[in-house]
Protein backbone atom coordinates (compact mmCIF):
# COMPACT_ATOMS: atom_id res chain seq x y z
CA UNK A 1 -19.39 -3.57 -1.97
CA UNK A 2 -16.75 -1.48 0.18
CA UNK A 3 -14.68 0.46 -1.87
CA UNK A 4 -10.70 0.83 -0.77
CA UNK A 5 -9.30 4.29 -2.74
CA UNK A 6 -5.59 4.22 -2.39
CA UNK A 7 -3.28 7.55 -3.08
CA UNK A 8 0.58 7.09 -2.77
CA UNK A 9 2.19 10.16 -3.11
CA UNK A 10 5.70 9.97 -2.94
CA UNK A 11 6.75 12.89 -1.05
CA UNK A 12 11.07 12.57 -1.23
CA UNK A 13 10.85 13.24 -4.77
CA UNK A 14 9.72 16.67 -4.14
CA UNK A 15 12.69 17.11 -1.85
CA UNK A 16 15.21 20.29 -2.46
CA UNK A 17 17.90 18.89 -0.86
CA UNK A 18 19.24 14.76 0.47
CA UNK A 19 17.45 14.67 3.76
CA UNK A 20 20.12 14.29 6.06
CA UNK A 21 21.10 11.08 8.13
CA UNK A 22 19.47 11.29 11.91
CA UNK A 23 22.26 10.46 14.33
CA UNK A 24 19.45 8.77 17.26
CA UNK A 25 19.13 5.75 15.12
CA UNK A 26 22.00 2.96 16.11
CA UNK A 27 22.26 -0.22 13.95
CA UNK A 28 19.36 -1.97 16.26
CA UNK A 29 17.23 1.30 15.75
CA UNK A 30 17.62 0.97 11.86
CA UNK A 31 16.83 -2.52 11.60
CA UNK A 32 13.75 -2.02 14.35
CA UNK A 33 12.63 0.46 11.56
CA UNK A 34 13.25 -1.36 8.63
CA UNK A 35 10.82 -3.97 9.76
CA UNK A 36 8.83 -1.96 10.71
CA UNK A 37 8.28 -0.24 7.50
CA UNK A 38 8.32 -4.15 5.37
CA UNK A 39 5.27 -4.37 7.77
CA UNK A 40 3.37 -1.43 6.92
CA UNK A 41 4.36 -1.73 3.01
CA UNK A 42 2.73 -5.63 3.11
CA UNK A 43 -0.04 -4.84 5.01
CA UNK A 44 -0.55 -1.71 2.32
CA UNK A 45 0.03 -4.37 -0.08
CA UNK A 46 -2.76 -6.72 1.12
CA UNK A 47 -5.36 -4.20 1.10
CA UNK A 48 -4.65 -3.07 -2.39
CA UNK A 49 -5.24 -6.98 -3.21
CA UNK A 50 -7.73 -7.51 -1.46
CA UNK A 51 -9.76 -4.51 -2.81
CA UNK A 52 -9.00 -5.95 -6.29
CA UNK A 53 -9.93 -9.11 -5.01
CA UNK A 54 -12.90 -7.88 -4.35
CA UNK A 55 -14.17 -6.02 -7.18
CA UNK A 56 -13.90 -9.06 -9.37
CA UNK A 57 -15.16 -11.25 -6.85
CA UNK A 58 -12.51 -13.11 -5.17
CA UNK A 59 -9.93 -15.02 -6.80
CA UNK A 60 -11.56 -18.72 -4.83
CA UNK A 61 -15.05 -17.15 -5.80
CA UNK A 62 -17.92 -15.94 -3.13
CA UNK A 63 -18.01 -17.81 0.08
CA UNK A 64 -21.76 -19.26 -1.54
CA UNK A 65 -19.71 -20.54 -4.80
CA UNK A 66 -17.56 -22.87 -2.34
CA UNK A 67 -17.31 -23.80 1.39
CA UNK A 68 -14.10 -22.05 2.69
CA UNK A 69 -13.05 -19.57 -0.47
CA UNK A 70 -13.28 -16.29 1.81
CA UNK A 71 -10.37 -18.18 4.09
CA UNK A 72 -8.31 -19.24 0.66
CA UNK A 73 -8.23 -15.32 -0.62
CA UNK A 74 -6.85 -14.07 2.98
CA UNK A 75 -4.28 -16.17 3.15
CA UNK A 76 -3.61 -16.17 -0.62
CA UNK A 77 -3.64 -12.20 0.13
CA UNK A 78 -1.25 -12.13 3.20
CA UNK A 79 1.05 -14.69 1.46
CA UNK A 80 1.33 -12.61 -1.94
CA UNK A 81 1.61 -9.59 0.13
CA UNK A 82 4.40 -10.39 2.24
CA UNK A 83 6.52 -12.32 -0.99
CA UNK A 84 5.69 -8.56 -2.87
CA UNK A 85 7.34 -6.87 -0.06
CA UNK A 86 9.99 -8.80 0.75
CA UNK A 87 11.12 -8.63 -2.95
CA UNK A 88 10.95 -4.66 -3.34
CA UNK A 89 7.49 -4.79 -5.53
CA UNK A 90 6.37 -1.43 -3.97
CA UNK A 91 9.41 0.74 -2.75
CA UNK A 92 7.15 1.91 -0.37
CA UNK A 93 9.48 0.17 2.70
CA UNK A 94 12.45 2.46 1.41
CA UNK A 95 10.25 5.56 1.05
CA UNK A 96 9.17 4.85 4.83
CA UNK A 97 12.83 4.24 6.11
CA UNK A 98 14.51 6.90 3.81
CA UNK A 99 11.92 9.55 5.82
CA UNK A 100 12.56 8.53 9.04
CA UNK A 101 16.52 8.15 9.16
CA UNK A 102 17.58 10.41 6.61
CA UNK A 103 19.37 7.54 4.86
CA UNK A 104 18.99 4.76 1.96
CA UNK A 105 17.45 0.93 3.45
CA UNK A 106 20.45 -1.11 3.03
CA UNK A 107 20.20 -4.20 1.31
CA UNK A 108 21.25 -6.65 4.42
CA UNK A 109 18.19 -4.56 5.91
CA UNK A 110 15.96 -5.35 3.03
CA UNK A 111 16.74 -9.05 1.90
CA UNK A 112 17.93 -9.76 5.60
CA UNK A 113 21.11 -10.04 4.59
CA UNK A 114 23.13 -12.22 7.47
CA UNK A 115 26.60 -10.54 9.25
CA UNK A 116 28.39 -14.28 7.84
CA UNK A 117 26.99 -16.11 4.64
CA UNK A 118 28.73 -19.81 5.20
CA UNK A 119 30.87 -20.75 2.70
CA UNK A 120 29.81 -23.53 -0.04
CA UNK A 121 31.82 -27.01 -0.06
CA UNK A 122 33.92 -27.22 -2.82
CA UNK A 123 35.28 -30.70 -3.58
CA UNK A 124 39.26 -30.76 -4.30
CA UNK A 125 40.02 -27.47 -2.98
CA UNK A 126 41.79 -25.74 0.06
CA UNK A 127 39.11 -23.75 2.50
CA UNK A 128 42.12 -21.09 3.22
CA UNK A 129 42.29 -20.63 -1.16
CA UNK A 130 39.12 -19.21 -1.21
CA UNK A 131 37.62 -18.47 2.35
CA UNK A 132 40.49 -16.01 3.40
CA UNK A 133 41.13 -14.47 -0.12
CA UNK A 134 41.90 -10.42 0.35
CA UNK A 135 42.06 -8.08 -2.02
CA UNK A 136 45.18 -6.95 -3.61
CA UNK A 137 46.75 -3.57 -2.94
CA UNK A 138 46.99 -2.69 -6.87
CA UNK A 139 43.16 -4.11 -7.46
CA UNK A 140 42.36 -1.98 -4.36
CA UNK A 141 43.57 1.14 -5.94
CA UNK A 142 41.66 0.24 -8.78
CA UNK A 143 38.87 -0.29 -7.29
CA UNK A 144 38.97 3.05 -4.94
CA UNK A 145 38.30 5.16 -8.77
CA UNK A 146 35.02 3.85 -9.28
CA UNK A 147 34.03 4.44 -5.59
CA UNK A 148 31.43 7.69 -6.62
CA UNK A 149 29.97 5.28 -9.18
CA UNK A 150 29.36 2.39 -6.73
CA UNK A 151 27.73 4.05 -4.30
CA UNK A 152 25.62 6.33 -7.32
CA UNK A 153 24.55 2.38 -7.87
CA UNK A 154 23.46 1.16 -4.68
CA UNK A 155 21.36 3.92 -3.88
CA UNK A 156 19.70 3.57 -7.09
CA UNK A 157 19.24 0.02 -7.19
CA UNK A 158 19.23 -0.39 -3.12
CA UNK A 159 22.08 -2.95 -3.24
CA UNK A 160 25.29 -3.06 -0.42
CA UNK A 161 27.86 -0.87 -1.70
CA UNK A 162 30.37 -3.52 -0.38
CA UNK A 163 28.39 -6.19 -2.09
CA UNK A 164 28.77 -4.57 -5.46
CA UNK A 165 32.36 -4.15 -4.29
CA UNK A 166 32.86 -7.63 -4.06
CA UNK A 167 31.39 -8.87 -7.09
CA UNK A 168 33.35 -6.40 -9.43
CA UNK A 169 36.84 -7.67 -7.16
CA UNK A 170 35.62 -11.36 -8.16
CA UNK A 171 34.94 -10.68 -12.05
CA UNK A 172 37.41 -8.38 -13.01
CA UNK A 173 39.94 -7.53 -9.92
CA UNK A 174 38.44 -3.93 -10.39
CA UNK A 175 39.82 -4.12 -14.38
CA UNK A 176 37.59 -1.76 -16.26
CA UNK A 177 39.22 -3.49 -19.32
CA UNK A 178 39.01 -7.05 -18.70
CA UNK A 179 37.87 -9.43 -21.48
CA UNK A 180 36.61 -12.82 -20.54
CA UNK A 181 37.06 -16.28 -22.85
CA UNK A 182 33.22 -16.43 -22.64
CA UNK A 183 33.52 -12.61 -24.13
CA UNK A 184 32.32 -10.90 -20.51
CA UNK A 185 33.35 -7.12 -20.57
CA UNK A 186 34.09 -4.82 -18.04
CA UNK A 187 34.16 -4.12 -14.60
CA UNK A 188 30.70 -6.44 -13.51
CA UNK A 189 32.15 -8.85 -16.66
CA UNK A 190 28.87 -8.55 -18.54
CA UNK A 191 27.97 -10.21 -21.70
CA UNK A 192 26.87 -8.27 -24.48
CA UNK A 193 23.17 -9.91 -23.98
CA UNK A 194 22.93 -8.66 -20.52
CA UNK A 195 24.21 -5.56 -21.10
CA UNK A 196 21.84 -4.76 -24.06
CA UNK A 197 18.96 -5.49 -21.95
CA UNK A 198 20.12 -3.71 -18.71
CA UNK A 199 20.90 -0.16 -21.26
CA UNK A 200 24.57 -0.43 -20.97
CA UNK A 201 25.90 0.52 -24.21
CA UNK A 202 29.35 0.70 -23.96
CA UNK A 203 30.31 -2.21 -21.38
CA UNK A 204 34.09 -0.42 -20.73
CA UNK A 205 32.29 2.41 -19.57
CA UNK A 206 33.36 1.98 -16.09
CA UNK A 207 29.64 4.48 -14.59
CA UNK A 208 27.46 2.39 -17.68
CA UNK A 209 28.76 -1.10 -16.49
CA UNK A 210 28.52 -0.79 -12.72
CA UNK A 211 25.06 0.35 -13.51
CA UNK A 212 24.37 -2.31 -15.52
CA UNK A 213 25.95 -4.92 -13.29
CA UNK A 214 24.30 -3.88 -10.13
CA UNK A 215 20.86 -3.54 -12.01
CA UNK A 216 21.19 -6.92 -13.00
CA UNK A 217 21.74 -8.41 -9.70
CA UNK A 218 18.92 -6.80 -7.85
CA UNK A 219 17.04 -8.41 -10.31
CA UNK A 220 18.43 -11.62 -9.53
CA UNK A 221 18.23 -10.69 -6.02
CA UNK A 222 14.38 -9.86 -6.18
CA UNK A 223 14.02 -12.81 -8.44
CA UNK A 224 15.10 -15.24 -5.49
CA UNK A 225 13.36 -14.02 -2.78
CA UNK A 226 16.59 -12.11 -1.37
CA UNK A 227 18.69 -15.34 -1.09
CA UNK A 228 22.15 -14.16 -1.71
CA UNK A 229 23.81 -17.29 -2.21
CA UNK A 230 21.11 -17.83 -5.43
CA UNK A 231 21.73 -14.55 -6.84
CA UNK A 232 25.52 -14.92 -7.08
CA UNK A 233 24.70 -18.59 -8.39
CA UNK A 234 22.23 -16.79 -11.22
CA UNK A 235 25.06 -14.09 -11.69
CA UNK A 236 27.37 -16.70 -12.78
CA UNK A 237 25.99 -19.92 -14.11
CA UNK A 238 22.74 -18.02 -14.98
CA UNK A 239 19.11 -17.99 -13.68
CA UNK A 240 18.40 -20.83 -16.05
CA UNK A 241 20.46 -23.24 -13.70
CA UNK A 242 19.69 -22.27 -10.86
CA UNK A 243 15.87 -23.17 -11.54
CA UNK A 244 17.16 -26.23 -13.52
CA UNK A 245 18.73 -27.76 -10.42
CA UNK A 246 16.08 -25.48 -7.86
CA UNK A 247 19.27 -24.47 -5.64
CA UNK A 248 22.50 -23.39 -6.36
CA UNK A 249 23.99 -25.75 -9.85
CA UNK A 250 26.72 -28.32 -8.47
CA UNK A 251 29.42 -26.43 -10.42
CA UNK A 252 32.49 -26.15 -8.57
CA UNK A 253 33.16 -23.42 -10.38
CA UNK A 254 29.90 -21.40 -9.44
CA UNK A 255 30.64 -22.23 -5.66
CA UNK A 256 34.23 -21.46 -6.00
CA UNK A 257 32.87 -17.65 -7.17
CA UNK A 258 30.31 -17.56 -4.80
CA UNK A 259 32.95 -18.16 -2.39
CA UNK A 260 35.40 -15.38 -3.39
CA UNK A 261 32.50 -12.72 -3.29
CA UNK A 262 31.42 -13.67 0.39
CA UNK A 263 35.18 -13.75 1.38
CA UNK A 264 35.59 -10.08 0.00
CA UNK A 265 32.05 -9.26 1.44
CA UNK A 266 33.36 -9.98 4.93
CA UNK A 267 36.45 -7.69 3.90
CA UNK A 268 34.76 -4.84 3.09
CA UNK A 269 32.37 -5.11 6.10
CA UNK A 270 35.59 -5.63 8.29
CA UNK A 271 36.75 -2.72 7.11
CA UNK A 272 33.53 -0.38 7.31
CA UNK A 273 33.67 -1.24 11.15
């Protein structure tokens, strides 16, 4: 039997200093590399399975065991491999693409994020209400304070810094001290369950709930295969519902916030231009 020894060093971590962001790579070039890197980490991925594969025999069993099982583990290896990767298992895509440009894989790079997420139809309500919403000046300014802790949070949890933007203008209009009748708290609006498991410990700590919050929708976002429109869903009506009804729940509610978030999304990119 072959055996396939596997050493991963992660080199950044040994870094001095931030590498610095290389100025040859254009938005094609990044995303060229991004896939590029997705590739390598799932093909990395299916060896590792397919070594373990093979030391306990094959998942299907020996090719003698059962006409065809050598053909079920390869593609039950390639499939595995590529869901692992696409879902940030590894890390090892963001290592590769940190390295080369000098700057953090952005999520619409990682989850293949679209430039426009269509809206959701909402029965009974006007398209302009919630498709053109803007942020307010004053929730703006708000918002503008916590800007260090943001991006501290997408870097860590490899989430759009204007995504996490938009969610904290749809829960809380950037109100560090906003209470919801459900008992949310906080920036993110996260309930004391949540917050427990995701560490936060004081929820009105603007750095603690932002963490928190962000950490909890990457998990959502990994959970879902990258779909954005399902991790908002989870965010709001909760993973539970969105499994219950395998899509995003017919609340008009739920769309309604998904809604708001993707109108401030395309804000914030508008303005990043």
């Amino acid at each position: 039997m072959n055996e396939l020894n596997l050493k991963i060093s992660n080199e950044l971590k040994h870094q001095t200093k931030a590498l610095e962001s290389d100025s040859r790579f254009d938005s094609k070039r990044k995303e060229k590399v991004a896939n590029a890197a997705k590739q390598f980490e799932s093909m990395l991925t299916q060896m590792m399975i397919k070594s373990m594969n093979q030391a306990s025999g094959g998942l299907f069993g020996s090719s003698e065991e059962g006409y065809g099982n050598d053909m079920f583990d390869t593609i039950f290896e390639e499939k595995i491999s590529t869901y692992m990767s696409d879902t940030k298992s590894l890390g090892i895509a963001e290592m590769l693409y940190k390295k080369i440009t000098g700057e953090t894989m952005p999520s619409e790079l990682r989850f293949k994020m679209t430039d426009r997420i269509s809206p959701l139809p909402i029965k009974n309500d006007k398209p302009d209400t919630i498709n053109n919403i803007k942020p307010s000046s004053s929730a703006l300014e708000r918002l503008n304070k916590y800007e260090d802790h943001i991006q501290e949070a997408a870097k860590q949890f490899g989430i759009d810094s204007t995504l996490i933007k938009s969610i904290i203008m749809t829960e809380s209009a950037a109100n560090s001290k906003a209470v919801s009748s459900a008992k949310a708290k906080g920036l993110m609006q996260l309930m004391d369950g949540t917050a427990s498991d995701m560490g936060v410990r004081n929820s009105f700590n603007p750095q603690e709930n932002i963490n928190g919050g962000t950490k909890y929708f990457a998990q959502m976002l990994r959970q879902y295969g990258g779909d954005i429109k399902l991790a908002l869903a989870a965010y709001n009506a909760g993973p539970g519902n969105v499994d219950k009804y395998n899509g995003v729940p017919p609340f008009d509610e739920t769309k309604n916030y998904i809604n708001k978030v993707l109108s401030y999304l395309d804000h914030f990119r508008e303005k990043s231009l």
